[in-house]
C-alpha atoms as a PDB file:
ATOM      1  CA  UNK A   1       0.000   0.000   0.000  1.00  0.00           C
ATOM      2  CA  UNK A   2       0.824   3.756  -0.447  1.00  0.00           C
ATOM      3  CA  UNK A   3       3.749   2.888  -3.497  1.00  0.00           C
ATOM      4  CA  UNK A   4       2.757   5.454  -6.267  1.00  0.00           C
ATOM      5  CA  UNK A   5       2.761   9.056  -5.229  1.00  0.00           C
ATOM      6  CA  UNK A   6      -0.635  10.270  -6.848  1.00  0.00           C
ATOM      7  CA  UNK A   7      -2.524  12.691  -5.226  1.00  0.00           C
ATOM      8  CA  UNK A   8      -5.227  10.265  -3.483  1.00  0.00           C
ATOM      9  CA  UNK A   9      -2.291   9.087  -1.551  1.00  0.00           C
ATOM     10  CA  UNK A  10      -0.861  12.210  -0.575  1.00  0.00           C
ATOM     11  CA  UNK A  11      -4.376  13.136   0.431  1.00  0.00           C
ATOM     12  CA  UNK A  12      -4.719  10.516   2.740  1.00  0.00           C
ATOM     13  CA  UNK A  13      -1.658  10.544   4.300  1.00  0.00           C
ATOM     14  CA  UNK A  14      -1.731  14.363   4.723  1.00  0.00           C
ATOM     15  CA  UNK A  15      -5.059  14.390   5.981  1.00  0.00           C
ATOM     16  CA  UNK A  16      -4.195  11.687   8.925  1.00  0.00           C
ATOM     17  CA  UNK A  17      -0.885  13.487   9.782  1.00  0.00           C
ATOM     18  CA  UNK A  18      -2.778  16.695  10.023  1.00  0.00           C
ATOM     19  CA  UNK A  19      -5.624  15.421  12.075  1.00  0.00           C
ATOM     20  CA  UNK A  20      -2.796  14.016  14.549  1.00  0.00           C
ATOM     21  CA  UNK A  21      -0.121  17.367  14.837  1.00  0.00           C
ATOM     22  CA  UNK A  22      -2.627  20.172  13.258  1.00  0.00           C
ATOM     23  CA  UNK A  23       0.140  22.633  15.061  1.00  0.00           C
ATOM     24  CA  UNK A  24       2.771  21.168  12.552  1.00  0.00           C
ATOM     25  CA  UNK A  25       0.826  21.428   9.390  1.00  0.00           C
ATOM     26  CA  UNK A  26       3.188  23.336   7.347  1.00  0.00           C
ATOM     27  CA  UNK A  27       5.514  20.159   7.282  1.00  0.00           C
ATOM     28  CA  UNK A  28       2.698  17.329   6.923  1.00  0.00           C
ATOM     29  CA  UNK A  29       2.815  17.869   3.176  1.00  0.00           C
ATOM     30  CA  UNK A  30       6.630  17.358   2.707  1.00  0.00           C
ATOM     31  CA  UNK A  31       7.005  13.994   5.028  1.00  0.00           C
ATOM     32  CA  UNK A  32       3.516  12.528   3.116  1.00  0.00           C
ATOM     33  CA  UNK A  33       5.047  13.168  -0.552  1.00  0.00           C
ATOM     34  CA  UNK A  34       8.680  11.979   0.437  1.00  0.00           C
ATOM     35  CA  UNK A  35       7.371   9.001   2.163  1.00  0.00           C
ATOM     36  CA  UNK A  36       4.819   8.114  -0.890  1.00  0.00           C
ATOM     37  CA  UNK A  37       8.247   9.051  -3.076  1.00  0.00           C
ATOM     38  CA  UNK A  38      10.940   6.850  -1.558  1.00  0.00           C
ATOM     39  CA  UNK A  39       8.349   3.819  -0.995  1.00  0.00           C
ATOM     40  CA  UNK A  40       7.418   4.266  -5.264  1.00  0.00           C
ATOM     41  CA  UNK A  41      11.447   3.895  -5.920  1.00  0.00           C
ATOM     42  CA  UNK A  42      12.201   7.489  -6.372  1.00  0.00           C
ATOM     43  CA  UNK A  43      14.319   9.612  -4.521  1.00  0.00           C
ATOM     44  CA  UNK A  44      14.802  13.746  -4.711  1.00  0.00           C
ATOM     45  CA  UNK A  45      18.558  14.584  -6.387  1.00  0.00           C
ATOM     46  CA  UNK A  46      19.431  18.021  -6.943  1.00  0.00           C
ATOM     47  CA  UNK A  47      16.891  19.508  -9.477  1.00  0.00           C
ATOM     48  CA  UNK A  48      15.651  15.698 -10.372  1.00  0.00           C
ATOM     49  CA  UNK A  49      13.614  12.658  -9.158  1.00  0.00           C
ATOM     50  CA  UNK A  50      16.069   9.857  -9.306  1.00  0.00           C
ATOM     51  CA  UNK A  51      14.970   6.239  -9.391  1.00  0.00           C
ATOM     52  CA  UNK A  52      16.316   3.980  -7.050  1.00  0.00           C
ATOM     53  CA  UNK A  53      16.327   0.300  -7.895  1.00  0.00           C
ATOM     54  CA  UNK A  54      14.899  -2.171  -5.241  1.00  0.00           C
ATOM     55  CA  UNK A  55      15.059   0.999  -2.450  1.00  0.00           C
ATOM     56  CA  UNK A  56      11.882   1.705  -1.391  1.00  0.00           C
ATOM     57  CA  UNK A  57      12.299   2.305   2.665  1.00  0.00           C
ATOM     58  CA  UNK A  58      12.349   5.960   3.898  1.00  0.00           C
ATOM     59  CA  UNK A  59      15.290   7.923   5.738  1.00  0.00           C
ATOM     60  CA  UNK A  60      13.969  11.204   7.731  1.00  0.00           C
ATOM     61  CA  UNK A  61      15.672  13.379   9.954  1.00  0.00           C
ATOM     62  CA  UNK A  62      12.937  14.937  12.792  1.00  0.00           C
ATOM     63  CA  UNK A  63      14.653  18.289  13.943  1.00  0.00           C
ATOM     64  CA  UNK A  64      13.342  20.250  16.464  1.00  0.00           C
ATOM     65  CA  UNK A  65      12.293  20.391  20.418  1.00  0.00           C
ATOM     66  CA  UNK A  66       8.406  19.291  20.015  1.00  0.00           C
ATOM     67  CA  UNK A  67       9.424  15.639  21.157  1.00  0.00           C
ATOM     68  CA  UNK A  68       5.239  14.541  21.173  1.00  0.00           C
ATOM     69  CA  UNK A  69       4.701  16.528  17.671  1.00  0.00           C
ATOM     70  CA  UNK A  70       7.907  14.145  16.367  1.00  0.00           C
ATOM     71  CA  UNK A  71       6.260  10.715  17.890  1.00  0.00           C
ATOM     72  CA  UNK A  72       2.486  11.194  17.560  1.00  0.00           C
ATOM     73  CA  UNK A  73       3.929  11.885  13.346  1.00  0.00           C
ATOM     74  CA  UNK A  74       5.529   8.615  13.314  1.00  0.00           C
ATOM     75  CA  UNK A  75       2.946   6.299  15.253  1.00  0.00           C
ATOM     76  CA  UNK A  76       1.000   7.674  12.517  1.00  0.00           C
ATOM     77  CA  UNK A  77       3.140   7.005   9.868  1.00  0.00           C
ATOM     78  CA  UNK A  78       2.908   3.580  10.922  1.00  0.00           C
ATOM     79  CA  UNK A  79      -0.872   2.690  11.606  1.00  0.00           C
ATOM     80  CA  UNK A  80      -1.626   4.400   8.463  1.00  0.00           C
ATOM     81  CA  UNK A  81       0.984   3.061   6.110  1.00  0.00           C
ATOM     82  CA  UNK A  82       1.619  -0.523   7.821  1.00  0.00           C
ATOM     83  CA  UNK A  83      -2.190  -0.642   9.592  1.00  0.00           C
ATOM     84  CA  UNK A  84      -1.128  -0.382  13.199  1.00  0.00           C
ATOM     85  CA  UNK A  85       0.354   1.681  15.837  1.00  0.00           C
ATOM     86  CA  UNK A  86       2.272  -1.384  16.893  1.00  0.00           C
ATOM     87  CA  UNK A  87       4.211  -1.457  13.709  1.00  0.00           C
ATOM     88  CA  UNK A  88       6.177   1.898  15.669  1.00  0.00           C
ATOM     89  CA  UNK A  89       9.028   1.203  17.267  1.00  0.00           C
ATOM     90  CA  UNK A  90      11.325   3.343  19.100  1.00  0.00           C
ATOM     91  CA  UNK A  91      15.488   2.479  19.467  1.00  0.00           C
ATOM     92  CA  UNK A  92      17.697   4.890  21.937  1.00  0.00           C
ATOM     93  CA  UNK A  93      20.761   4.867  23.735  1.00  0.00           C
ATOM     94  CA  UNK A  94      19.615   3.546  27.236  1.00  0.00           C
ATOM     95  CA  UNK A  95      16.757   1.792  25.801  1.00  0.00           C
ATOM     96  CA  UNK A  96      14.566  -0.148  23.590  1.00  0.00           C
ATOM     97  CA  UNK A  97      10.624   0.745  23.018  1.00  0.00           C
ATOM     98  CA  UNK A  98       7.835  -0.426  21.347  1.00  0.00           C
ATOM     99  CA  UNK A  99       4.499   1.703  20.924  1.00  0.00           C
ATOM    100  CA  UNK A 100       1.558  -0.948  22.087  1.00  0.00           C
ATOM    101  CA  UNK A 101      -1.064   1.011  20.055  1.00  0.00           C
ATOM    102  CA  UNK A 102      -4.235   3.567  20.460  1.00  0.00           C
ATOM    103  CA  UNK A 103      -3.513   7.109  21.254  1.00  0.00           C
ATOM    104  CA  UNK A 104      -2.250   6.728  24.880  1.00  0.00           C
ATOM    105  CA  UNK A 105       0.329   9.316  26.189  1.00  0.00           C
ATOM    106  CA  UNK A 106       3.858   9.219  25.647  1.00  0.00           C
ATOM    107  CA  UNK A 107       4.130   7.645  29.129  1.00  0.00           C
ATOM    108  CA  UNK A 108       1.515   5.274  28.865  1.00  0.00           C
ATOM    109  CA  UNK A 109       2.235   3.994  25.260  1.00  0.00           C
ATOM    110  CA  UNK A 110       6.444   2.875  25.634  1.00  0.00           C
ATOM    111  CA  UNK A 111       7.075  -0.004  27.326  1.00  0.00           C
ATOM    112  CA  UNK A 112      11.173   0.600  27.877  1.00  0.00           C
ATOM    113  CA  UNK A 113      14.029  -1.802  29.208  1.00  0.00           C
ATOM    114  CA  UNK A 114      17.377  -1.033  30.177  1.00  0.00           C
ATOM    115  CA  UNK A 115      19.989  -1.124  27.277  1.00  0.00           C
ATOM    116  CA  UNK A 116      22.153  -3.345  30.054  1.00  0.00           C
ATOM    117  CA  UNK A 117      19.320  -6.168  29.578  1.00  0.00           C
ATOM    118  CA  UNK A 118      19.931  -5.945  25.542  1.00  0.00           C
ATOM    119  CA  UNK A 119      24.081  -5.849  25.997  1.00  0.00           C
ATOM    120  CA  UNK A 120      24.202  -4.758  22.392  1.00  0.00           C
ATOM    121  CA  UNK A 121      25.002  -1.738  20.547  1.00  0.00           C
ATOM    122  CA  UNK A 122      21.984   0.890  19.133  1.00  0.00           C
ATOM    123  CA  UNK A 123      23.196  -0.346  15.512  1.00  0.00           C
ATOM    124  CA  UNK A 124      22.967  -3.889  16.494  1.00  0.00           C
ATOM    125  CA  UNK A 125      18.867  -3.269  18.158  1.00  0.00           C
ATOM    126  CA  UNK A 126      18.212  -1.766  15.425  1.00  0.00           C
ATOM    127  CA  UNK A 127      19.025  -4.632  12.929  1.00  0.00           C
ATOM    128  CA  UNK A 128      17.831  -7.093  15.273  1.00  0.00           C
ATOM    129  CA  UNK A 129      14.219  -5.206  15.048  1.00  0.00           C
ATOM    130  CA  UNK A 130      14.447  -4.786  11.660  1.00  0.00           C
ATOM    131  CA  UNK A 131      15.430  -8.216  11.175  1.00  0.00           C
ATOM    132  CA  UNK A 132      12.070  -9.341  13.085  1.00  0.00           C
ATOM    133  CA  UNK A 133      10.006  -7.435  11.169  1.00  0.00           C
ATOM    134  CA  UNK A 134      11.070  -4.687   8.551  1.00  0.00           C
ATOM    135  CA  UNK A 135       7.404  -3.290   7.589  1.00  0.00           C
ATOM    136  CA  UNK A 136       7.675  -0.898   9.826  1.00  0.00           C
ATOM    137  CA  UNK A 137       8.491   2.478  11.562  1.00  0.00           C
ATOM    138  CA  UNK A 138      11.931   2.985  13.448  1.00  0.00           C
ATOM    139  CA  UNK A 139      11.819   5.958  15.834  1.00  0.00           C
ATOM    140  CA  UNK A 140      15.666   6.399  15.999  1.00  0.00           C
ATOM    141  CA  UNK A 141      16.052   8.850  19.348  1.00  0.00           C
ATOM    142  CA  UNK A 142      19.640   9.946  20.832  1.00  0.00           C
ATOM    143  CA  UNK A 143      22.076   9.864  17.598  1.00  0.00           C
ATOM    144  CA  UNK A 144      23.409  12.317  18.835  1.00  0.00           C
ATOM    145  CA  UNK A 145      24.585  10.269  21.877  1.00  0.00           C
ATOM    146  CA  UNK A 146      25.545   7.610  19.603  1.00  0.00           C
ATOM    147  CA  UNK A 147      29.240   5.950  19.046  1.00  0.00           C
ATOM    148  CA  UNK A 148      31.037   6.098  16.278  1.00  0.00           C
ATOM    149  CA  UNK A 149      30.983   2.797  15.207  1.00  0.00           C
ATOM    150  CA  UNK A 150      26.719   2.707  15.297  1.00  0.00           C
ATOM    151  CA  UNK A 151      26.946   5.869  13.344  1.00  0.00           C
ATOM    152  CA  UNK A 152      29.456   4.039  10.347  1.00  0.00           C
ATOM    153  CA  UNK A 153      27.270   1.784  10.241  1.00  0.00           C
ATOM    154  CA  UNK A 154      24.362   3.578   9.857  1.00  0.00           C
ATOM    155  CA  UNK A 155      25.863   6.300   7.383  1.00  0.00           C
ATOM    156  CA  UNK A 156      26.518   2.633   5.448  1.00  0.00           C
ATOM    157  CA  UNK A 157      22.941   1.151   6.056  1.00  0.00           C
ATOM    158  CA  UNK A 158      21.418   4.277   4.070  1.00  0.00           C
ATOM    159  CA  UNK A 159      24.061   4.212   1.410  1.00  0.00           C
ATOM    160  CA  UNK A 160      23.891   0.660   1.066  1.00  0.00           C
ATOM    161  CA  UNK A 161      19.512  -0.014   2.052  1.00  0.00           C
ATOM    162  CA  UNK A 162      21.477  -2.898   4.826  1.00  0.00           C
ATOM    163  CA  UNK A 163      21.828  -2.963   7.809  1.00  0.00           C
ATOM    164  CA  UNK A 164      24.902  -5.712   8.798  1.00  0.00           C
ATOM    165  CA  UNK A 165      24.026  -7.572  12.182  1.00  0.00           C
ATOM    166  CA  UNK A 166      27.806  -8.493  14.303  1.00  0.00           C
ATOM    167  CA  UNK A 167      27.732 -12.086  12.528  1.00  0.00           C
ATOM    168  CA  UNK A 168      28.262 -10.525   9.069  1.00  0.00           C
ATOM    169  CA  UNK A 169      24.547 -10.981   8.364  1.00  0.00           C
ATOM    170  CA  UNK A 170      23.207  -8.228   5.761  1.00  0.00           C
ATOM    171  CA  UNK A 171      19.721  -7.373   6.895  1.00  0.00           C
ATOM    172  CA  UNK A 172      17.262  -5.381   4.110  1.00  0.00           C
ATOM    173  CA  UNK A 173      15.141  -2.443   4.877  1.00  0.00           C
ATOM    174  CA  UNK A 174      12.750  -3.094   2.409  1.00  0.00           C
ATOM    175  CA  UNK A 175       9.734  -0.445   3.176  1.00  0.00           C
ATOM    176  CA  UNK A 176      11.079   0.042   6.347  1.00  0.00           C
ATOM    177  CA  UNK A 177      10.534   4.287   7.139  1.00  0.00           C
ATOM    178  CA  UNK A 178      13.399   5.337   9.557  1.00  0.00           C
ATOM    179  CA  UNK A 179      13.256   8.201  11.604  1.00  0.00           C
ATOM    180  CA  UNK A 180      16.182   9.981  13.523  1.00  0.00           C
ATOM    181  CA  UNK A 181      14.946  12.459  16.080  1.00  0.00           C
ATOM    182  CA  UNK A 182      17.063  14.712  18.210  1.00  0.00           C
ATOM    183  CA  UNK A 183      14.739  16.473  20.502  1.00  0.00           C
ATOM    184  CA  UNK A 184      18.264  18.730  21.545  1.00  0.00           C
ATOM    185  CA  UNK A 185      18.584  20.409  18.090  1.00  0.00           C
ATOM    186  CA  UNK A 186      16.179  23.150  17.070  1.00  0.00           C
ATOM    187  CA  UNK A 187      17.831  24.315  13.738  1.00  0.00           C
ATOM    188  CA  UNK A 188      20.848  23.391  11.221  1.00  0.00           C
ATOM    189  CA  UNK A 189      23.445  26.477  10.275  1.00  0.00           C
ATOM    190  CA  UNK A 190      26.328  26.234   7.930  1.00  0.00           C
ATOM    191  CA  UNK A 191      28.818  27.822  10.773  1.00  0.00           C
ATOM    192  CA  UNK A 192      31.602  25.569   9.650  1.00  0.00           C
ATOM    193  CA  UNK A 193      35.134  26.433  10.847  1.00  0.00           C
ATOM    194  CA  UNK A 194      37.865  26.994   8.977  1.00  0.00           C
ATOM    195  CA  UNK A 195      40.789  25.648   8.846  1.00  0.00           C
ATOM    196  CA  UNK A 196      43.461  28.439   9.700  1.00  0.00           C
ATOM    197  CA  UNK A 197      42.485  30.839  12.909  1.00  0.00           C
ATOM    198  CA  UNK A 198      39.563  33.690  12.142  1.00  0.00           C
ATOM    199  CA  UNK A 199      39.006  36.304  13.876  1.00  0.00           C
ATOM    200  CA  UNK A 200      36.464  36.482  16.605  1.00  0.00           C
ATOM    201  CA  UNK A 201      34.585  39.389  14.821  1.00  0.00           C
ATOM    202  CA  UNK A 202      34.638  37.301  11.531  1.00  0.00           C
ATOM    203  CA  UNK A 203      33.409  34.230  12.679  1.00  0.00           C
ATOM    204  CA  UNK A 204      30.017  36.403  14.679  1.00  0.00           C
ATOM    205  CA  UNK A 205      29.734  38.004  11.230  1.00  0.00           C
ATOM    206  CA  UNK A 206      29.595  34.216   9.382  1.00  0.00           C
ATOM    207  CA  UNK A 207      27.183  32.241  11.904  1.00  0.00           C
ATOM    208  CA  UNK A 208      24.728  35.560  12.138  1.00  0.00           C
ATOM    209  CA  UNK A 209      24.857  35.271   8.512  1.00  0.00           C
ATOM    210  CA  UNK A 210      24.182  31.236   8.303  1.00  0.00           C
ATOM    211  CA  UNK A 211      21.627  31.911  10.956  1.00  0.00           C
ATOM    212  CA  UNK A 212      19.985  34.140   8.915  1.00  0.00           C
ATOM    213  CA  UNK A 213      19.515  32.153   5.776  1.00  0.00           C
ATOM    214  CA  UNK A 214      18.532  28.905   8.300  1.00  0.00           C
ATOM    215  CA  UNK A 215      15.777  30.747   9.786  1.00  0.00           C
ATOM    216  CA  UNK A 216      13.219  29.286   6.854  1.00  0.00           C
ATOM    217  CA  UNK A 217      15.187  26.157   5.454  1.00  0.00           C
ATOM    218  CA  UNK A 218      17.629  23.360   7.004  1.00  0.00           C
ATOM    219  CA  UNK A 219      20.383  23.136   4.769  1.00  0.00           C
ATOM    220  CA  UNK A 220      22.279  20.507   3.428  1.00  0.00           C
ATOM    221  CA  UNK A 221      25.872  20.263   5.569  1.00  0.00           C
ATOM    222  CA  UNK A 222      29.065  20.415   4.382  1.00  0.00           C
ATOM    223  CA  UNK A 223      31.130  17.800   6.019  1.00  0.00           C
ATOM    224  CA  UNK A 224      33.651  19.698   8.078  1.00  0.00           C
ATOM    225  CA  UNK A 225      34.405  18.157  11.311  1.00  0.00           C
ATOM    226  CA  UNK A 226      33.494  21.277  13.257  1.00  0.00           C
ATOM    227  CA  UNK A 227      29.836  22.315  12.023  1.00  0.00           C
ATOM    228  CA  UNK A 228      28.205  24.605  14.215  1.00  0.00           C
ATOM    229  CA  UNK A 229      24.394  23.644  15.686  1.00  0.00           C
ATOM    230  CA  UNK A 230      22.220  26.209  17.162  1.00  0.00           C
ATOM    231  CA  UNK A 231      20.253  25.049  20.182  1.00  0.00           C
ATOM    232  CA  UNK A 232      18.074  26.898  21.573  1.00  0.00           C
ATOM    233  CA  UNK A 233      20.270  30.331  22.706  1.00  0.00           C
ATOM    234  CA  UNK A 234      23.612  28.582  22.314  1.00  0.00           C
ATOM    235  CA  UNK A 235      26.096  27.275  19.768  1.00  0.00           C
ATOM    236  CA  UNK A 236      27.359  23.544  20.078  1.00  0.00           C
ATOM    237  CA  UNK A 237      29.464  21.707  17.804  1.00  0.00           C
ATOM    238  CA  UNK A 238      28.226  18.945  15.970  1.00  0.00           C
ATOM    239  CA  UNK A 239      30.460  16.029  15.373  1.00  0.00           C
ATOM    240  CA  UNK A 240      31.006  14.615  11.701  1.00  0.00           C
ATOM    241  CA  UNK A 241      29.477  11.382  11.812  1.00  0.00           C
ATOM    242  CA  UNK A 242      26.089  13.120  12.645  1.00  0.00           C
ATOM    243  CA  UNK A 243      26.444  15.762   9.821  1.00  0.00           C
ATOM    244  CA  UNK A 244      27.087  13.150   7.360  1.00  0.00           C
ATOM    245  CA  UNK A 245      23.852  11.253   8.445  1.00  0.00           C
ATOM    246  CA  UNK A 246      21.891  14.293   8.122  1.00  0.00           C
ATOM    247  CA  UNK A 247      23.584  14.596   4.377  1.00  0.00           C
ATOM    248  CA  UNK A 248      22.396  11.493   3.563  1.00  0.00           C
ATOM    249  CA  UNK A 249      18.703  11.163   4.956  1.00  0.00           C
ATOM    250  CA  UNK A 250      16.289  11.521   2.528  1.00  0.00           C
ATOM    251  CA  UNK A 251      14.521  14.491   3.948  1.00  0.00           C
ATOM    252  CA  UNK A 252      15.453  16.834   7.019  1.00  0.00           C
ATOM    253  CA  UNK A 253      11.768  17.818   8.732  1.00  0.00           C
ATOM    254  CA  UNK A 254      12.011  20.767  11.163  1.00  0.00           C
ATOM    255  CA  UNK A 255       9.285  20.852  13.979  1.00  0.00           C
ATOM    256  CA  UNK A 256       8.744  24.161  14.660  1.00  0.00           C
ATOM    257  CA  UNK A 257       8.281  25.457  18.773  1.00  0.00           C
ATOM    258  CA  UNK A 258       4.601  26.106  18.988  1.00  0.00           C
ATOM    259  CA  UNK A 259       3.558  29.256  21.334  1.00  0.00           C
ATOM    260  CA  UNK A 260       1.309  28.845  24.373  1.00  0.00           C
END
């Protein structure tokens, strides 16, 4: 279900994500037509559609501090595009959840146990899960917690639509729609540093500039080691791995803060 991306398709899935996060409107339409994109085997390049052979599973990246806005999005995703809210699950650093269904609280609806009782990595519960059951959505929380060696292999899982379990086992995505959310990032600026030493004037004069033009859009990243991140009223330092994960998903959504 929900392969072609014709407008009855968009219609329904907009209408259902609206219905769920009317406060986050504005971005409804852009997750419904890249989800009903990457699932029909076509993927945004530059100025193109480019088809993907045998890809059809979905890479997003959920920016933003509206943690419920994020999850109530995705449990949607997946009752309405796999026919149940317990086709969400949820993977993070100190533990593993699974969404039992309904429209429960955030409390009431994650059942979580301690990462010790797992004794693997995030990469490794993630291919596990996906292993299990790959029609699904994969609420990815805490990347940016994340080692380095879960974040290789996930920069390789979306270049290469595997994930590859510690026994050398390749597991497919298939439809799978994955979801990274970091609830500690509100917006993406191109505040990269230099190599040689700037002065301090110039580089206030380069992030208020790459602040401004990020107000409306999340750019794409360079991959510079040091790229600047802008949460909430200060300036933190995101680490490569990450950046290149957010070049490679196949859409960056930005929840906007709602006001009271």
């Amino acid at each position: 279900m929900f392969k072609e991306h014709n407008d009855e398709n968009l219609k329904i899935l907009c209408d259902a994500l609206e219905k769920k996060v009317p406060q986050q409107k504005e971005i409804v339409k852009e997750i419904a037509s890249s989800v009903l994109l990457c699932r029909s085997g076509m993927r945004k390049g530059e100025n193109h559609l480019v088809k993907r052979d045998d890809r059809q599973e979905t890479w997003f990246f959920f920016l933003g501090v509206d943690s419920q806005a994020k999850e109530m999005v995705s449990k949607e995703l997946a009752k309405v595009v796999f026919g149940s809210y317990s086709n969400f699950v949820s993977i993070g650093v100190s533990s593993f959840s699974t969404s039992r269904g309904d429209n429960s609280t955030h409390e009431e609806s994650k059942s979580k146990r301690p990462r010790d009782e797992f004794g693997s990595s995030y990469l490794q519960r993630f291919g596990e899960a996906l292993n299990e059951n790959p029609h699904r959505v994969f609420f990815m929380e805490d990347l940016e917690q994340v080692d380095h060696f879960s974040k290789k292999g996930v920069k390789q899982a979306i270049e290469s639509g595997t994930v590859t379990l510690p026994g050398g086992e390749s597991v497919p995505l298939k439809d799978a729609i994955v979801i990274f959310s970091c609830e500690s990032f509100s917006s993406v600026t191109r505040a990269c540093s230099p190599a040689r030493a700037t002065s301090p004037s110039a580089d206030e004069n380069m992030e208020k500039k790459n602040t401004k033009n990020s107000e409306e859009k999340i750019p794409y990243l360079s991959l510079d080691l040091n790229i600047a991140i802008k949460v909430d009223a200060q300036n933190v330092h995101l680490d490569g791995d990450t950046a290149e994960i957010l070049e490679l998903v196949d859409k960056q959504i930005n929840f906007k803060v709602q006001e009271q």
